[in-house]
Every structure is written in C-alpha cells, then in structure tokens.
C-alpha atoms as a PDB file:
ATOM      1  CA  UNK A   1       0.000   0.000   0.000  1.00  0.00           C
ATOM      2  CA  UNK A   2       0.974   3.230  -0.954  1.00  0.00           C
ATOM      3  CA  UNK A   3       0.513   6.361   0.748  1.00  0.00           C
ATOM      4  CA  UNK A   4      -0.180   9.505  -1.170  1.00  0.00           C
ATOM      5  CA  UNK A   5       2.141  12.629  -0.802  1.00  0.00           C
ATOM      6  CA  UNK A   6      -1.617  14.457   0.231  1.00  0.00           C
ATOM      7  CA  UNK A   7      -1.930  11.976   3.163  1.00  0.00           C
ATOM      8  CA  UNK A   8       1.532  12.548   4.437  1.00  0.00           C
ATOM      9  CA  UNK A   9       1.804  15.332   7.098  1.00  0.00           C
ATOM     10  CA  UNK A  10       3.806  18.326   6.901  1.00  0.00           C
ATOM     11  CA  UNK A  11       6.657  17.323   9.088  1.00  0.00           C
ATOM     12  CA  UNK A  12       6.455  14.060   7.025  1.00  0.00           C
ATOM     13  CA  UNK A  13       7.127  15.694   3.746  1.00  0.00           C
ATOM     14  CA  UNK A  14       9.833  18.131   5.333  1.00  0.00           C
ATOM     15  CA  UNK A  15      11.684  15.146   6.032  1.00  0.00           C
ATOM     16  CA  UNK A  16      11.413  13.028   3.169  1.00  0.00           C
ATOM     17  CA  UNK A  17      11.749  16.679   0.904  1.00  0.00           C
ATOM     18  CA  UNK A  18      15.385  16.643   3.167  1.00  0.00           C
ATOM     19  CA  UNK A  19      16.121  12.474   1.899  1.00  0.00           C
ATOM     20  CA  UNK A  20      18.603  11.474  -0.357  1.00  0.00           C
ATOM     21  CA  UNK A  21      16.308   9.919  -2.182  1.00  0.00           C
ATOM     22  CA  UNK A  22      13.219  11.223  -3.940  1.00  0.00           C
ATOM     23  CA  UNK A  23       9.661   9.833  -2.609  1.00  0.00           C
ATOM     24  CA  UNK A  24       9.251   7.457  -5.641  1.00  0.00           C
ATOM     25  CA  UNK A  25      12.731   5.711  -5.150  1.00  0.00           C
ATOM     26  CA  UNK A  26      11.775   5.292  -1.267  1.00  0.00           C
ATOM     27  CA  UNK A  27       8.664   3.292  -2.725  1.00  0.00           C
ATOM     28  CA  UNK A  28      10.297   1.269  -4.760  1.00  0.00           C
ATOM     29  CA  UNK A  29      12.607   0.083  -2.035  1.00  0.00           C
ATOM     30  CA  UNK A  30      12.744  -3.221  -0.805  1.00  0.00           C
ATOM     31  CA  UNK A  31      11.840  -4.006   2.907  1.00  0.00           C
ATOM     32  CA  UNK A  32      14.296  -5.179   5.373  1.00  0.00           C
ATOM     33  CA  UNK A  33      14.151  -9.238   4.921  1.00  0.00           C
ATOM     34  CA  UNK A  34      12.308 -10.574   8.349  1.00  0.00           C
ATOM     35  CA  UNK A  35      15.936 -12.487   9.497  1.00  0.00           C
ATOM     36  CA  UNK A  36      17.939  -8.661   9.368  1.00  0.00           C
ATOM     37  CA  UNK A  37      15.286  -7.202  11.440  1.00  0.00           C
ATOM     38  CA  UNK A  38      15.435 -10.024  13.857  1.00  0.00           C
ATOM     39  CA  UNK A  39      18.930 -10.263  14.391  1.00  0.00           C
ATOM     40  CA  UNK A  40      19.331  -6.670  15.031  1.00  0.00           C
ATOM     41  CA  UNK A  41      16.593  -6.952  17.484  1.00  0.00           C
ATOM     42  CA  UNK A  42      18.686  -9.490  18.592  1.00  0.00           C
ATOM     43  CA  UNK A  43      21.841  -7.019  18.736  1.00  0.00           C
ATOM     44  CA  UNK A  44      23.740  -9.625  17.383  1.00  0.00           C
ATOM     45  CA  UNK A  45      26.270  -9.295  14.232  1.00  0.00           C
ATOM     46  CA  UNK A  46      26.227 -11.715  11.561  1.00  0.00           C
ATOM     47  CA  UNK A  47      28.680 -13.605  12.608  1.00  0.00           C
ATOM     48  CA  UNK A  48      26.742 -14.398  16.133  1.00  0.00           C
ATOM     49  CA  UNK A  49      23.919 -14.977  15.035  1.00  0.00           C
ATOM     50  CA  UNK A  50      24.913 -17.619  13.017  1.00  0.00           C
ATOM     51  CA  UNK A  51      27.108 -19.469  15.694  1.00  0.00           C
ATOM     52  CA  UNK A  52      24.530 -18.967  17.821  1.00  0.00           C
ATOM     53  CA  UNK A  53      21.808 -20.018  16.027  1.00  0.00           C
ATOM     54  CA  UNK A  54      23.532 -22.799  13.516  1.00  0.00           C
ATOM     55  CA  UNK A  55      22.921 -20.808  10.466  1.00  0.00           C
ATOM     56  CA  UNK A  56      25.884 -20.855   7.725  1.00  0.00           C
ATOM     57  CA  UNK A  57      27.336 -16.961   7.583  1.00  0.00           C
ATOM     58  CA  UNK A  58      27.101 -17.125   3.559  1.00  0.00           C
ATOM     59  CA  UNK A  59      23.245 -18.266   3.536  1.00  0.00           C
ATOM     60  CA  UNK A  60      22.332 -15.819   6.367  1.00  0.00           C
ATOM     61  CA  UNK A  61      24.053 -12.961   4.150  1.00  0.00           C
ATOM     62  CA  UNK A  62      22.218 -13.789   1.449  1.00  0.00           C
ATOM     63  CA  UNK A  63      18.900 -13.962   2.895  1.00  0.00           C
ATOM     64  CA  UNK A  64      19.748 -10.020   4.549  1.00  0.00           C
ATOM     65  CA  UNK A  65      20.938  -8.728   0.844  1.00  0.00           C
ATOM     66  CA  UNK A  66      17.976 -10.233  -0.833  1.00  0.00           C
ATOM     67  CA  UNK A  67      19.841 -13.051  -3.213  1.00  0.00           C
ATOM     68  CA  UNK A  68      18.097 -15.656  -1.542  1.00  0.00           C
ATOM     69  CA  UNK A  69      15.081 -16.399   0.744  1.00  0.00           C
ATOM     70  CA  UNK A  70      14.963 -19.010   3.625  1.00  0.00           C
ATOM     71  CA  UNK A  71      12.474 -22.211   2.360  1.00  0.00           C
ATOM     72  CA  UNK A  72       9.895 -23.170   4.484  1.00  0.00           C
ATOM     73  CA  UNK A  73      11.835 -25.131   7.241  1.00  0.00           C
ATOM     74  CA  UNK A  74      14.220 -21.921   7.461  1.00  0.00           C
ATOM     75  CA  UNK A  75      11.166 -19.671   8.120  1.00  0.00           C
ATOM     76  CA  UNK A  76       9.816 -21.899  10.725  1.00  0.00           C
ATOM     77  CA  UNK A  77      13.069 -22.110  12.568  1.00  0.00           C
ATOM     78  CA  UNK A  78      13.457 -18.413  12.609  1.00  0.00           C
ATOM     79  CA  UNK A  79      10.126 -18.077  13.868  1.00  0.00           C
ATOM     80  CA  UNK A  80      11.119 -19.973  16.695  1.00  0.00           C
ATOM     81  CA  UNK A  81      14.108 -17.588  17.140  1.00  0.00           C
ATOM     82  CA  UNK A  82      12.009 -14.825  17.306  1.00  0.00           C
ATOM     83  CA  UNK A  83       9.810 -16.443  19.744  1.00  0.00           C
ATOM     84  CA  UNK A  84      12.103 -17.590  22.098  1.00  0.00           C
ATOM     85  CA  UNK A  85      15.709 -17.215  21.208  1.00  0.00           C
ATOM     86  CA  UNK A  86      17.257 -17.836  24.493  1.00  0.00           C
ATOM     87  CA  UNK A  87      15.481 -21.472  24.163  1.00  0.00           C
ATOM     88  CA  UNK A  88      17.085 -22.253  20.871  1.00  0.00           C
ATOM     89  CA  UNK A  89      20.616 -21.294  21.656  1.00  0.00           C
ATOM     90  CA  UNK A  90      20.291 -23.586  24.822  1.00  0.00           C
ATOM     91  CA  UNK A  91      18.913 -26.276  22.743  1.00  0.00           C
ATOM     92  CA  UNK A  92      21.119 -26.020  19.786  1.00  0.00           C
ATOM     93  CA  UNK A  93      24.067 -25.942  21.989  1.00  0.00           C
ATOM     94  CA  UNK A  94      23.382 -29.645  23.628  1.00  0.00           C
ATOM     95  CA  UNK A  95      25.552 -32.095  22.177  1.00  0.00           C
ATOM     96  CA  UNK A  96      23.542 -34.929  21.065  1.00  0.00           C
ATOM     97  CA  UNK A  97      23.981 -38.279  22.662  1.00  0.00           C
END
C-alpha cells in the first residue's frame, strides 16, 4: 500500500523533501528481509547470530541482501528464534547423545 504525498503530514514531507532519495525511489525500495530485522533486534552481528543459532554466515548474508530467501523449514526455525531465542541457543548448543 501506498501512501499519497496528500496523506503525508507536513513534518512528514519536510523530512522526506530533506532524503537522499526522492519519494518514488523510497517506494520502490525493498523491505528489510524478516531475518535482518530479527537479528538486530537481537543485537547480534552476523557472525553471532549464526554461531549462535547454527545458520551458515554465507546463507544468512544472502537472505539479509535479498539473493536468496529461507524455504519453508528456514522460516519456521526463525520463527522460533524470534519467539524464544534464548530457548534455541540452549537447545542447539546440547551435544547430542
């Protein structure tokens, strides 16, 4: 969904008058990918969240640039993360018998 420049409010369109980038390029923009959001949320760098969490470095870069997307499984798994990522380190860190 798009919002009109009409809808925006002043202050809105002082700001994004002040961007780098013109209204129209900001639309075209892709989102964040869900895993970049959550391991900032996280405040954990790449290379922790993927010790952390068992995630190759190279497939959790790609996901965050966009090259790739986590399947099904991955997407699952990260919701778990995000739902209780103390859990999952704990878990993921047991050596199996």
């Amino acid at each position: 969904m798009t919002i009109s420049n009409a809808m925006r409010s002043d202050a809105e369109k002082e700001h994004l008058s002040e961007s780098p980038l013109s209204i129209e390029q900001m639309a075209q923009m892709r989102p964040l990918p869900f895993v970049g959001t959550l391991r900032r949320r996280l405040r954990f760098t790449q290379e922790e969240f993927s010790v952390r969490f068992g995630i190759p470095l190279g497939t959790l870069r790609d996901w965050e640039q966009g090259r790739s997307e986590p399947d099904a499984t991955s997407q699952a798994y990260l919701k778990v993360i995000a739902a209780d990522p103390e859990r999952v380190a704990v878990v993921i860190a047991k050596k199996v018998a």
